[in-house]
Protein backbone atom coordinates (compact mmCIF):
# COMPACT_ATOMS: atom_id res chain seq x y z
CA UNK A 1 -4.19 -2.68 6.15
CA UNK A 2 -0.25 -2.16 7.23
CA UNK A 3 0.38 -2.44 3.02
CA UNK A 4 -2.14 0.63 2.78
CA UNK A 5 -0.64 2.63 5.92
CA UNK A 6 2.96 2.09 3.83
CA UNK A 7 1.73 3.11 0.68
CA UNK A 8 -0.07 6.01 2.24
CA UNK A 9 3.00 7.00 3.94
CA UNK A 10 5.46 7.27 0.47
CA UNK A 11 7.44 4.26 1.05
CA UNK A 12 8.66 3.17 -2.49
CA UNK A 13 10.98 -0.18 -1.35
CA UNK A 14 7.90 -1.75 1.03
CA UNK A 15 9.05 -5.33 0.36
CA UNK A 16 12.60 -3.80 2.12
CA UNK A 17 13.44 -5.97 5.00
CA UNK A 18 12.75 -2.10 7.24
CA UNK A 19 9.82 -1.01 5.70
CA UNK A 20 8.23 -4.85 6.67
CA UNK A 21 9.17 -4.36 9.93
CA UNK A 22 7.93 -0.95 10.37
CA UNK A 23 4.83 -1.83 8.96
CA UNK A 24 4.69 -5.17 10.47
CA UNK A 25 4.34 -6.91 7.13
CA UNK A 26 4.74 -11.11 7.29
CA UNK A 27 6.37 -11.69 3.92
CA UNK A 28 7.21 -10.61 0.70
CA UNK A 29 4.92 -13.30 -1.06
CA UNK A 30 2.06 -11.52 1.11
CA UNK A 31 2.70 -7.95 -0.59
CA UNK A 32 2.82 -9.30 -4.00
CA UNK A 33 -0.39 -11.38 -3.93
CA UNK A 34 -2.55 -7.99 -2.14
CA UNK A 35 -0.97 -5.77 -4.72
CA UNK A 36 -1.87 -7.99 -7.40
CA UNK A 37 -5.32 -8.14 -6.06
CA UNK A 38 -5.62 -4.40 -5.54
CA UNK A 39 -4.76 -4.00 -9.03
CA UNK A 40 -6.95 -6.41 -10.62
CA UNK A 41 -9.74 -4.94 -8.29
CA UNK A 42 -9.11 -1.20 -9.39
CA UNK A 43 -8.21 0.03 -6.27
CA UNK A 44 -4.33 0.56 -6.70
CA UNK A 45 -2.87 0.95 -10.24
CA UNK A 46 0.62 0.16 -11.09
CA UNK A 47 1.84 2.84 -13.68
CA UNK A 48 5.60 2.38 -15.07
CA UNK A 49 6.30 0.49 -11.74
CA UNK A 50 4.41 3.35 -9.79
CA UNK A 51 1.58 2.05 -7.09
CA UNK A 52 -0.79 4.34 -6.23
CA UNK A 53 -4.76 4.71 -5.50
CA UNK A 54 -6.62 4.99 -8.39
CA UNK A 55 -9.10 7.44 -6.40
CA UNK A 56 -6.95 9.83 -4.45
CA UNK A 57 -10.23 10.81 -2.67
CA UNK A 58 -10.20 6.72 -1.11
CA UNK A 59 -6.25 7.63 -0.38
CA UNK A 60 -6.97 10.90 1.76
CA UNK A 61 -9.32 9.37 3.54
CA UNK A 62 -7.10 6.52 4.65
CA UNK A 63 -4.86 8.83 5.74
CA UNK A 64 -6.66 11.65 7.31
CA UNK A 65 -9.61 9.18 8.84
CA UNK A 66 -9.15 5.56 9.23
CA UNK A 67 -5.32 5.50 10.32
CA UNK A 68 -5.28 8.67 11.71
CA UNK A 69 -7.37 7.60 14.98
């Protein structure tokens, strides 16, 4: 869930050594294997290098529900 609360927040460099931190995010290897999975799943898309949610509806509520409590 911390790779969704850094998406939803606009970080672009989330495998950056502050970003992981921030976001308390293990490893690298950890962000590339859930992106790959959200991807392959249809919840994220990856458009010229570009992550974001496929339903911006699933995105707002992420960020105005779920991590705003």
């Amino acid at each position: 869930m911390n790779y969704f609360k850094a998406l939803i927040a606009g970080e672009k460099a989330i495998s950056s050594t502050e970003v992981m931190h921030r976001y308390q995010i293990s490893s690298t290897t950890s962000i590339f294997r859930l992106k790959a999975v959200l991807i392959k799943n249809d919840i994220l898309d990856n458009k010229a290098g570009e992550i974001s949610f496929q339903d911006p509806i699933y995105a707002y509520w992420l960020k105005t529900e779920y991590f705003a409590k």
